[in-house]
Protein backbone atom coordinates (compact mmCIF):
# COMPACT_ATOMS: atom_id res chain seq x y z
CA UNK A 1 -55.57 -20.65 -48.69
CA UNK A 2 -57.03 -20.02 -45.43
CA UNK A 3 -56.59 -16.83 -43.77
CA UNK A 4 -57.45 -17.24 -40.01
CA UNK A 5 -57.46 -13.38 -38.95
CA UNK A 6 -60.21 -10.88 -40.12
CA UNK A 7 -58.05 -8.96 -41.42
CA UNK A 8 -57.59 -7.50 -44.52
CA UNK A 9 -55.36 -4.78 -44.80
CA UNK A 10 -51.56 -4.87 -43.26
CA UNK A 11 -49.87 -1.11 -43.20
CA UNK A 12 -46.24 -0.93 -42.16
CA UNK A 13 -44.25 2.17 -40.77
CA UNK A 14 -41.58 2.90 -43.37
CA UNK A 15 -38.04 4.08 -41.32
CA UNK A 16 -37.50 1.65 -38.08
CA UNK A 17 -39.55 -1.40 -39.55
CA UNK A 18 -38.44 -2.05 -42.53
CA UNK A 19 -35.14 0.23 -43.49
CA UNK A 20 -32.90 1.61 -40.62
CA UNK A 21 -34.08 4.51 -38.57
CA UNK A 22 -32.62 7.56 -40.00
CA UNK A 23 -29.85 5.64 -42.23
CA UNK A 24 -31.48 7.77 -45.39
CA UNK A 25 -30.98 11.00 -44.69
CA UNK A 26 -28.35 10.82 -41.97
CA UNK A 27 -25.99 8.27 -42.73
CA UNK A 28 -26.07 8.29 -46.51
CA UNK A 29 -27.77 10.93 -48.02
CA UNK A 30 -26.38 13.48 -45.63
CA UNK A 31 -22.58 12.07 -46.89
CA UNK A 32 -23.31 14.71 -49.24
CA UNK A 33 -23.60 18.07 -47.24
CA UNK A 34 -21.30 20.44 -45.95
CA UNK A 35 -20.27 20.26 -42.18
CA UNK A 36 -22.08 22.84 -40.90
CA UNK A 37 -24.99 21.66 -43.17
CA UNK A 38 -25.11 18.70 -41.34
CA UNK A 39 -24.66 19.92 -37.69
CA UNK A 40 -27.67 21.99 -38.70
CA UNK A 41 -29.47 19.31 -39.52
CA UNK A 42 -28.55 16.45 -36.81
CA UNK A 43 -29.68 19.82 -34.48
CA UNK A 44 -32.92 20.29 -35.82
CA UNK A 45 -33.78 16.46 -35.59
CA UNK A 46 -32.92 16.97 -31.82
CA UNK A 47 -35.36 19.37 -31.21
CA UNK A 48 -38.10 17.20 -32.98
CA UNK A 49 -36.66 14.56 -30.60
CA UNK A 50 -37.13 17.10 -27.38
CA UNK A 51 -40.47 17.89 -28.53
CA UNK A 52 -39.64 21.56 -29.25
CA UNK A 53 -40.11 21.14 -33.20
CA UNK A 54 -43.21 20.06 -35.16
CA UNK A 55 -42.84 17.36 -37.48
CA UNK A 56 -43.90 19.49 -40.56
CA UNK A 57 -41.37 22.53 -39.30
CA UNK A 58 -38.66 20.23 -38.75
CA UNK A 59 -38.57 17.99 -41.94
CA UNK A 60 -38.71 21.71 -43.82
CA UNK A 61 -35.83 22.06 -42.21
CA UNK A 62 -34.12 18.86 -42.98
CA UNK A 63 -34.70 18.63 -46.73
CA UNK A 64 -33.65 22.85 -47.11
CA UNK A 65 -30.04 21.52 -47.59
CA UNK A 66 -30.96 19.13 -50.55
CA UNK A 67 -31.92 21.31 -52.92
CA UNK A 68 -30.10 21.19 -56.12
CA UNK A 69 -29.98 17.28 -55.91
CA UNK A 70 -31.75 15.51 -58.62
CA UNK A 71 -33.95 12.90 -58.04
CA UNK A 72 -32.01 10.26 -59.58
CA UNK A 73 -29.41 11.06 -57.29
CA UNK A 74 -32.07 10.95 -54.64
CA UNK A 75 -32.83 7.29 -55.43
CA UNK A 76 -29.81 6.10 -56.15
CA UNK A 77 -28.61 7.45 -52.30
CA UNK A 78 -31.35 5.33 -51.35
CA UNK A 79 -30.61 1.47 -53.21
CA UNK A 80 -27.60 1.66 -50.71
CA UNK A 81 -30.02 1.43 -47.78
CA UNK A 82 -30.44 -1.96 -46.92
CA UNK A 83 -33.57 -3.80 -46.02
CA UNK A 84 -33.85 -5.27 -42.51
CA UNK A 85 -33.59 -9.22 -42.80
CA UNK A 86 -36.77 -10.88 -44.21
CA UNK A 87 -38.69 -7.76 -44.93
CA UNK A 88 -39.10 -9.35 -48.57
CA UNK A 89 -40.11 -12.91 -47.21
CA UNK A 90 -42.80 -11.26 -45.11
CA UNK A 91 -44.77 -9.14 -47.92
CA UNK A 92 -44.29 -11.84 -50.28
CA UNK A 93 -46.06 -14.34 -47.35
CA UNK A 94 -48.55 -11.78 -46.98
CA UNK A 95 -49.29 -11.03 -50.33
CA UNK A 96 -49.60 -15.26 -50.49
CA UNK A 97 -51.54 -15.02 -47.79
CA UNK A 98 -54.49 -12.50 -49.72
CA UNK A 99 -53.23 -9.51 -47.56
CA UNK A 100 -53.31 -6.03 -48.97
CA UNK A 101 -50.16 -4.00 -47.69
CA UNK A 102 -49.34 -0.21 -47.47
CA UNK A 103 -46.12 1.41 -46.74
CA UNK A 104 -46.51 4.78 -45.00
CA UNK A 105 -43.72 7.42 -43.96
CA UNK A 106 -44.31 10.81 -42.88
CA UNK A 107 -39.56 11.28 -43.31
CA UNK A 108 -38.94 9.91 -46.77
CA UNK A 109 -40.21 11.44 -50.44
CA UNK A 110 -43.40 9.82 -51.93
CA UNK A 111 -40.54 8.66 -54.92
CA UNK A 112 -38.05 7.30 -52.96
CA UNK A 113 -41.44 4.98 -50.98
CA UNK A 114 -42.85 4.66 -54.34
CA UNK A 115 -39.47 2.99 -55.27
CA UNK A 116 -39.20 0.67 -52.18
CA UNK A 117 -43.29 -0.50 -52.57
CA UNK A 118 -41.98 -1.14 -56.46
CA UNK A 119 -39.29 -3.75 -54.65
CA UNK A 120 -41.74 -5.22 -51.92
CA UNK A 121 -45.25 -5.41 -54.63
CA UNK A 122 -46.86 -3.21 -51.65
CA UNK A 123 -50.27 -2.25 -53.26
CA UNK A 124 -49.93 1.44 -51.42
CA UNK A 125 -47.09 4.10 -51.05
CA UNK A 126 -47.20 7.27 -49.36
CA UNK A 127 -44.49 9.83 -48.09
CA UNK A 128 -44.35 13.52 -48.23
CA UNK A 129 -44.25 15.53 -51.77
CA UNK A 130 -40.41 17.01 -52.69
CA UNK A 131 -41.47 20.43 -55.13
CA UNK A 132 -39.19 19.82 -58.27
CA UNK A 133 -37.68 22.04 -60.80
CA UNK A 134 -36.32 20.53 -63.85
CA UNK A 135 -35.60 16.82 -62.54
CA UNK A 136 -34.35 19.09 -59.33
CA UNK A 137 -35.40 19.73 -55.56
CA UNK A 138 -35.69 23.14 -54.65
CA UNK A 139 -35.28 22.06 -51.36
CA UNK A 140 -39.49 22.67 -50.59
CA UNK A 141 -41.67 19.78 -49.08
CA UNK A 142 -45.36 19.52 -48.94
CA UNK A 143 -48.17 16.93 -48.68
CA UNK A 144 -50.92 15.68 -46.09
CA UNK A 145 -48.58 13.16 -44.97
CA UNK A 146 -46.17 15.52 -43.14
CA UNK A 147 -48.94 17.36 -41.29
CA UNK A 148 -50.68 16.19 -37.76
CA UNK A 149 -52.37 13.29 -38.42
CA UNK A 150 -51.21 13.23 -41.60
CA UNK A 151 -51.01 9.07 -41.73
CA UNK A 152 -54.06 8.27 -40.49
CA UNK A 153 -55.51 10.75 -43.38
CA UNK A 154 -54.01 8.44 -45.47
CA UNK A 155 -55.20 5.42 -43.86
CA UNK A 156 -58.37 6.39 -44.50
CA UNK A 157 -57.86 6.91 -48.02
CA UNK A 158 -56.68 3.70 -48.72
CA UNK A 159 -59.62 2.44 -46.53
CA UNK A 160 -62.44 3.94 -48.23
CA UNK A 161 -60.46 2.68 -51.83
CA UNK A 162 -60.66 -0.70 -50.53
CA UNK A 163 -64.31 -0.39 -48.67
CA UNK A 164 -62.76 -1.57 -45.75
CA UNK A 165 -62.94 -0.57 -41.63
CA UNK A 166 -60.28 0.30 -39.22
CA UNK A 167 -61.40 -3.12 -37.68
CA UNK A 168 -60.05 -4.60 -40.67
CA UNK A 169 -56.59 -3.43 -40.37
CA UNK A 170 -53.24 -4.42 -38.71
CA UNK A 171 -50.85 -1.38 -38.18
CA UNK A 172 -46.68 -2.27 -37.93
CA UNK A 173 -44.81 1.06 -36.13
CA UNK A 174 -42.09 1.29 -34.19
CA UNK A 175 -42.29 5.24 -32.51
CA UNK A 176 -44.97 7.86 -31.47
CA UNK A 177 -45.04 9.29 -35.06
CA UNK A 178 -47.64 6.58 -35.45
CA UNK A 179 -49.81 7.08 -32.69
CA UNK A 180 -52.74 8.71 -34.69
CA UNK A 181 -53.14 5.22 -36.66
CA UNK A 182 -52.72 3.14 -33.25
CA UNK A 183 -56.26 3.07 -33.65
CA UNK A 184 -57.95 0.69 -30.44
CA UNK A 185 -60.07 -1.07 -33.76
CA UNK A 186 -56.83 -2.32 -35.53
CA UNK A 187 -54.79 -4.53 -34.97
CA UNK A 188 -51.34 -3.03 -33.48
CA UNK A 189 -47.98 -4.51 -33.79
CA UNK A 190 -44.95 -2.58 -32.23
CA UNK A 191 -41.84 -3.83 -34.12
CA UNK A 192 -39.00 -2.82 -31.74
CA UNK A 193 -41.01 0.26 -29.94
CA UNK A 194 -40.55 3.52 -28.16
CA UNK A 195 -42.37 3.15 -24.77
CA UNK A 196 -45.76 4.96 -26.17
CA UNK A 197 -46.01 2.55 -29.16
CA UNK A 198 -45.00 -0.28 -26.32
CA UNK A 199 -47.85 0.79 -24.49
CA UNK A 200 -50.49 0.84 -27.08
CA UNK A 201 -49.19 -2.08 -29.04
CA UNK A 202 -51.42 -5.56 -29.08
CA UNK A 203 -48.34 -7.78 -29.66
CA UNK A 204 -44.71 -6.65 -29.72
CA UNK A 205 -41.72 -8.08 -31.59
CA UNK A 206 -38.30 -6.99 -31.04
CA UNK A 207 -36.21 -9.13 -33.27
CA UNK A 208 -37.33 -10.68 -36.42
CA UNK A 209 -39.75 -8.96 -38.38
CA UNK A 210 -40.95 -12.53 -39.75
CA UNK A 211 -42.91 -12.73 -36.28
CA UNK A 212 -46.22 -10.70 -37.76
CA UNK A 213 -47.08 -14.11 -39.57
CA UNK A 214 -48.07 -16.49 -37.23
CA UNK A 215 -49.52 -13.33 -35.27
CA UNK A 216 -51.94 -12.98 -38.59
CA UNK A 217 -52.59 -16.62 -39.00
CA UNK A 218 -53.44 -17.23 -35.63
CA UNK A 219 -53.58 -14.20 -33.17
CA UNK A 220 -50.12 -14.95 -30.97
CA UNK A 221 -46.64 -15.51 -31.45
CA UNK A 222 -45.05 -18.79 -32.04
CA UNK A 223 -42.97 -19.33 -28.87
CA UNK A 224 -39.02 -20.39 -29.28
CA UNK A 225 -36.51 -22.35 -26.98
CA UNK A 226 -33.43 -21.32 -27.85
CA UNK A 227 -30.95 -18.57 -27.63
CA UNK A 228 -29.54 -16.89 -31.23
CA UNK A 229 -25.55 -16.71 -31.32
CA UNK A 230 -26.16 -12.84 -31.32
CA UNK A 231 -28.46 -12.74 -28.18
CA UNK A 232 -26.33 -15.38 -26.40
CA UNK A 233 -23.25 -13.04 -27.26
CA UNK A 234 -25.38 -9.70 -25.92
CA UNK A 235 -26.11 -10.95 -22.85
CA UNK A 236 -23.23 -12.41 -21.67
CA UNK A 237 -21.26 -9.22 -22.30
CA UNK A 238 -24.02 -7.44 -20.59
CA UNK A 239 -24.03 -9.90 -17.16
CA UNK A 240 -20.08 -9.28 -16.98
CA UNK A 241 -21.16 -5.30 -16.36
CA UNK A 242 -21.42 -7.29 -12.91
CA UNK A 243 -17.46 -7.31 -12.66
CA UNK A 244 -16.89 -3.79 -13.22
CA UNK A 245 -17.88 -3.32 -9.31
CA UNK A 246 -14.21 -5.55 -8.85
CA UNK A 247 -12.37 -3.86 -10.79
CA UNK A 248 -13.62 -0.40 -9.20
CA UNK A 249 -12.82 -2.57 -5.75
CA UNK A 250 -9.31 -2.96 -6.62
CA UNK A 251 -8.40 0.43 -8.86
CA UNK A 252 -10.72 2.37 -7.57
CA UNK A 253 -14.54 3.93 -8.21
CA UNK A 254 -12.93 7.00 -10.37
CA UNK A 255 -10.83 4.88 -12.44
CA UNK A 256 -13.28 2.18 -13.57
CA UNK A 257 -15.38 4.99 -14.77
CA UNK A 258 -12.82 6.65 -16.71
CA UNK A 259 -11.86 3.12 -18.02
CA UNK A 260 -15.34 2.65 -18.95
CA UNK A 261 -15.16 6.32 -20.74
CA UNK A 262 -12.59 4.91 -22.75
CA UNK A 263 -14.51 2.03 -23.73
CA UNK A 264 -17.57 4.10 -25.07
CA UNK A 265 -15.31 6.54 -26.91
CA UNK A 266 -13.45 3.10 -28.98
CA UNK A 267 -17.56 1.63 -29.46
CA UNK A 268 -18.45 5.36 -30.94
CA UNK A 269 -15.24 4.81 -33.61
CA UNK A 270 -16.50 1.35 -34.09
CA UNK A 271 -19.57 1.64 -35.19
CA UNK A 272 -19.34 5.00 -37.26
CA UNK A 273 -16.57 2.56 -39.11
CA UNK A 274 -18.76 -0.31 -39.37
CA UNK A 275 -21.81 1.89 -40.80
CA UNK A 276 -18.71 3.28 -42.96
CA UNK A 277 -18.13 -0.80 -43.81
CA UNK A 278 -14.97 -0.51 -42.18
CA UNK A 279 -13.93 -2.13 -39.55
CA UNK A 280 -11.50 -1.72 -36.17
CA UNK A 281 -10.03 -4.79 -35.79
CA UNK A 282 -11.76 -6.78 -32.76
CA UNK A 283 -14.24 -4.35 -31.57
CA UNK A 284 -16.03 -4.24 -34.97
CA UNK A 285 -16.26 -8.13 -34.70
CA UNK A 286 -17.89 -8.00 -31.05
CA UNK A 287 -20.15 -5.54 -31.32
CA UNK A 288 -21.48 -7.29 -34.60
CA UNK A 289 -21.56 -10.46 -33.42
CA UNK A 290 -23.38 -9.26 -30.14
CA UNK A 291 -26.36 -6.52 -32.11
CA UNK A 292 -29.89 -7.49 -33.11
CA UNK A 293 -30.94 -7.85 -36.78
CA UNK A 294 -31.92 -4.18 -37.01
CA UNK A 295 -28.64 -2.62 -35.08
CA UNK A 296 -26.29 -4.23 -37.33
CA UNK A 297 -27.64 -1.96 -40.00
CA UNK A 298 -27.53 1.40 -38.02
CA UNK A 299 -25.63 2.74 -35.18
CA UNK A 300 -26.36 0.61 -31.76
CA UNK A 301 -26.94 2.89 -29.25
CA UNK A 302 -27.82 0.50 -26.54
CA UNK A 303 -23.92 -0.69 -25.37
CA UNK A 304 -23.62 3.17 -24.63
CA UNK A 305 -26.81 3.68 -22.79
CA UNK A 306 -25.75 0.48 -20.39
CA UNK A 307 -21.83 1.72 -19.91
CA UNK A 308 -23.71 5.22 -18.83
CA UNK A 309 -25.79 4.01 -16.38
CA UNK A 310 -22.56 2.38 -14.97
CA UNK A 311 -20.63 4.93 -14.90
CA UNK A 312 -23.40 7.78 -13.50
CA UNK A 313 -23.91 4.77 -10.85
CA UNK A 314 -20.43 4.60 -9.80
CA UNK A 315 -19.94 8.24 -9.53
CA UNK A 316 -23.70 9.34 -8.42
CA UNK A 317 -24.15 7.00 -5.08
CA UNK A 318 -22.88 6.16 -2.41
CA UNK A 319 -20.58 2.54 -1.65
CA UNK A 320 -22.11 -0.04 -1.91
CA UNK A 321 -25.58 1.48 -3.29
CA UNK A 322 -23.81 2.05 -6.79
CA UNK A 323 -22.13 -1.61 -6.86
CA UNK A 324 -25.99 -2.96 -5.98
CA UNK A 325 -27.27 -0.84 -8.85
CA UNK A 326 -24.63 -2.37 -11.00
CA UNK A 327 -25.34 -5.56 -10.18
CA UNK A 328 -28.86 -5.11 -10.70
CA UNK A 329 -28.86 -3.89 -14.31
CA UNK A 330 -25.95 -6.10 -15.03
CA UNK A 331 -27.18 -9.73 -14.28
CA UNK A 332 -31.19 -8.39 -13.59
CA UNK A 333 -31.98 -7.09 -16.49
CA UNK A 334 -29.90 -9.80 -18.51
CA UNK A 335 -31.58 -12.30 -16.63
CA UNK A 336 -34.99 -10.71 -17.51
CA UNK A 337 -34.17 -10.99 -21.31
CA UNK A 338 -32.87 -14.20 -21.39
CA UNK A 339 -35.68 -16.09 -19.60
CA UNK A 340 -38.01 -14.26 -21.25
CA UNK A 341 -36.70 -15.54 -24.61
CA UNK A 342 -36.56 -18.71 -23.61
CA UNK A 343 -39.66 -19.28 -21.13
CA UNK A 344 -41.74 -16.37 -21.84
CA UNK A 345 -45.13 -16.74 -22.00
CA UNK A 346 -47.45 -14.16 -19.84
CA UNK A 347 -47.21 -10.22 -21.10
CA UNK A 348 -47.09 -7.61 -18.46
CA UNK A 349 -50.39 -5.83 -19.10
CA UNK A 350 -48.61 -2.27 -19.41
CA UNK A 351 -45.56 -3.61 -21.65
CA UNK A 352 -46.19 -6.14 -24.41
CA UNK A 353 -42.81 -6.22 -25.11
CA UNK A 354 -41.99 -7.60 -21.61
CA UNK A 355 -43.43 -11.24 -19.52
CA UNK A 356 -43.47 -12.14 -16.31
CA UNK A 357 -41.13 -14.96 -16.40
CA UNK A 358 -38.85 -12.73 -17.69
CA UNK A 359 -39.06 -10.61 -14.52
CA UNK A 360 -39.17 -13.03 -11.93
CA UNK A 361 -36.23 -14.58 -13.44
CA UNK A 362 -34.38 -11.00 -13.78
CA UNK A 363 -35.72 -10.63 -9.79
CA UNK A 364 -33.85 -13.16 -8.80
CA UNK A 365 -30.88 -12.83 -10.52
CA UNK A 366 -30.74 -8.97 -9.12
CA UNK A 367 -31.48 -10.40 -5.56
CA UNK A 368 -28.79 -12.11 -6.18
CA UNK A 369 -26.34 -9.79 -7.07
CA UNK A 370 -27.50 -7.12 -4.72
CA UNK A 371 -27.16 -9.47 -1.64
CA UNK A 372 -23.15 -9.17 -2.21
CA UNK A 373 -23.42 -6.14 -1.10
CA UNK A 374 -26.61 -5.55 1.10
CA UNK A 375 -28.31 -7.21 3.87
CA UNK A 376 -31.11 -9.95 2.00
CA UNK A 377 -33.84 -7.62 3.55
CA UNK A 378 -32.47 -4.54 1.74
CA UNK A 379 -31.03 -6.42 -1.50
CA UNK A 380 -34.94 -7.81 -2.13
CA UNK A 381 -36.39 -4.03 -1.30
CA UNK A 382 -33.14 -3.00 -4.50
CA UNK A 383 -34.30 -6.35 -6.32
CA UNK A 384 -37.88 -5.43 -6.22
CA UNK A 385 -37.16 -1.78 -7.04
CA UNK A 386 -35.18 -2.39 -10.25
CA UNK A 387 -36.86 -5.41 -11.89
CA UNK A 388 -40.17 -3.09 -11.75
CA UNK A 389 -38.30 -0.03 -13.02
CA UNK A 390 -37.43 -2.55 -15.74
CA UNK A 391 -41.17 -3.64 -16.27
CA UNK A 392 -42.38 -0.60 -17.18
CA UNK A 393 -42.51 1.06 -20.76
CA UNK A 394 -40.32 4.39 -20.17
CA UNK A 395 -39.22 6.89 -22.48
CA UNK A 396 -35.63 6.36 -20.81
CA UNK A 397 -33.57 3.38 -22.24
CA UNK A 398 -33.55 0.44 -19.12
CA UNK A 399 -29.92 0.36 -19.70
CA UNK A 400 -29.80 3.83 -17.68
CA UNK A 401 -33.71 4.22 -16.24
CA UNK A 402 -33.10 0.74 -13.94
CA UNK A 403 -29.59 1.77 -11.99
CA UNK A 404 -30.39 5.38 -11.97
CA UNK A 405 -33.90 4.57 -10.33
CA UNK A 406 -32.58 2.02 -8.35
CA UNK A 407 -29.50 3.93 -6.87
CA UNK A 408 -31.68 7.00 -5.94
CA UNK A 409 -34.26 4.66 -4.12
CA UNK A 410 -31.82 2.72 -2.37
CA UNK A 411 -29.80 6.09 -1.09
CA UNK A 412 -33.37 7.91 0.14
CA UNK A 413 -34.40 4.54 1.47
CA UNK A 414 -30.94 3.51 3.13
């Protein structure tokens, strides 16, 4: 075997990476509380979200309501949880390859990742401590791993055990939870990242999870030429966003955004069905056919995000600055995906997750589409606007960040 990386030591982020974000607690194991139960507890996650909650203060919160559940039941909610696709293939690869792995998560119980390292032969599980009573939870957490900096205490711990240096290490996150073991020695891999883990990543991967091996065995990614039937799907419902300006033309700016309304109301039913494994007849099959690896295993949020920014576009600006910010996200930033999957080569210093062919393709596209509307002179100043908006690694999905920035330029500058 030769191993052509220096590193040793390969620690993954548990929730986002290799289960689905929040399908544990939310989706199944919250199946088993009351109704206000669970409105108390989808409202404290959305003041950790806002930033108004601590991680320790609101997972004490979260796991309150599960007291009285054993921990067989615990683990059993769990086996329903699917992997992503190929998380198995890639620990056994790196376990072929002489890698050590750890599986970290500050959300889950130490026995439900003690369980899930048993399934992927990780060599180290950690997750926060559930107090027990006679085989049941009392509903009381504890352990380093929920506190501030609580992962990177255990990184070190495993460290020191193996006598190796954060130089030896390659870190796999997905959101700002694991900042504190984005350390600048490791290595840093952001597996379909929130804009700070975007920023600080070394490499970014937003599809399949498989991509960390040839980043190990030779320090890039391999490049591909082709289009999946999922992406190929995505985009071309997201370029025909573009016709919604027509068919506000013709009924009307107030209709097409009620239409559009509609629309996001049916997705919402569709995908709580689908996580359900039901199914409404049509929709379901679209919005499968058209979601990456990890969406088809939790609810998509993105399809809502982009009929949004459509609808605050049509409704916030003036005619024909909202059609030009349609246009822009609509073929632009579906432009900027595709030939960036296909001809992608050169990272944008301040996004990994995004190239500049990408960008100059999505530029011209937007030019494009804005110059049905504005004069060239003003459609390149909307072009230029929105494919940068798009470049950057924002808190704010692009789906809403790139019209809503655009429109508001475009109507002080116009």
């Amino acid at each position: 075997m030769t191993q052509t990386t220096s590193r040793k030591l390969v620690i993954f982020d548990i929730e986002g990476v290799l289960i689905p974000k929040n399908r544990f607690l939310v989706f199944e194991a919250g199946r088993k509380l009351s109704f206000p139960q669970f409105t108390k507890f989808l409202f404290t996650g959305l003041l950790y979200e806002l930033g108004l909650l601590s991680l320790e203060s609101a997972l004490k919160r979260i796991f309150k309501p599960f007291q009285d559940f054993s921990v067989e039941e615990l683990l059993n909610v769990f086996e329903k949880v699917p992997l992503f696709p190929h998380t198995e293939a890639v620990f056994a690869k790196l376990k072929e390859k002489g890698f050590k792995t750890a599986i970290i998560s500050s959300g889950l119980p130490q026995v439900v990742v003690e369980n899930l390292a048993s399934r992927l032969k990780a060599d180290y599980a950690f997750g926060l401590e559930l107090e027990i009573s006679n085989n049941v939870l009392t509903g009381n957490i504890n352990g380093d791993v929920i506190k501030k900096n609580g992962k990177a205490l255990m990184m070190k711990r495993i460290l020191d055990q193996e006598n190796l240096t954060r130089k030896d290490c390659v870190v796999v996150a997905d959101d700002r939870n694991n900042v504190p073991i984005f350390f600048s020695e490791a290595l840093k891999i952001g597996y379909n990242p929130d804009f700070l883990i975007a920023l600080k990543s070394d490499y970014v991967i937003k599809e399949n999870l498989l991509e960390i091996v040839p980043i190990l065995e030779g320090g890039q990614k391999k490049p591909r030429f082709f289009l999946l039937r999922n992406e190929a799907i995505r985009e071309a419902i997201h370029a025909s966003g573009f016709f919604v300006t027509l068919v506000a033309m013709y009924l009307g700016i107030h209709m097409a955004a009620f239409l559009l309304f509609l629309t996001i109301l049916i997705y919402i039913a569709s995908e709580f069905a689908r996580i359900e494994r039901k199914n409404i007849p049509v929709v379901s099959s679209v919005t499968l056919n058209a979601a990456t690896f990890s969406e088809r295993y939790e609810f998509a949020m993105p399809p809502i995000f982009f009929a949004l920014g459509i609808i605050l576009s049509l409704l916030l600006f003036p005619t024909p600055l909202n059609y030009v910010s349609i246009a822009i996200v609509s073929l632009g930033d579906s432009a900027a995906s595709i030939f960036g999957k296909l001809f992608g080569k050169t990272s944008i210093p301040f996004n990994k997750g995004k190239n500049l062919e990408g960008s100059l393709a999505g530029f011209a596209f937007a030019f494009f589409g804005a110059a049905f509307f504005l004069h060239p002179l003003q459609a390149f100043i909307a072009a230029t606007s929105g494919m940068f908006v798009e470049s950057l690694p924002l808190p704010i999905n692009d789906n809403l960040s790139v019209p809503l920035a655009t429109g508001l330029l475009l109507t002080l500058l116009l």
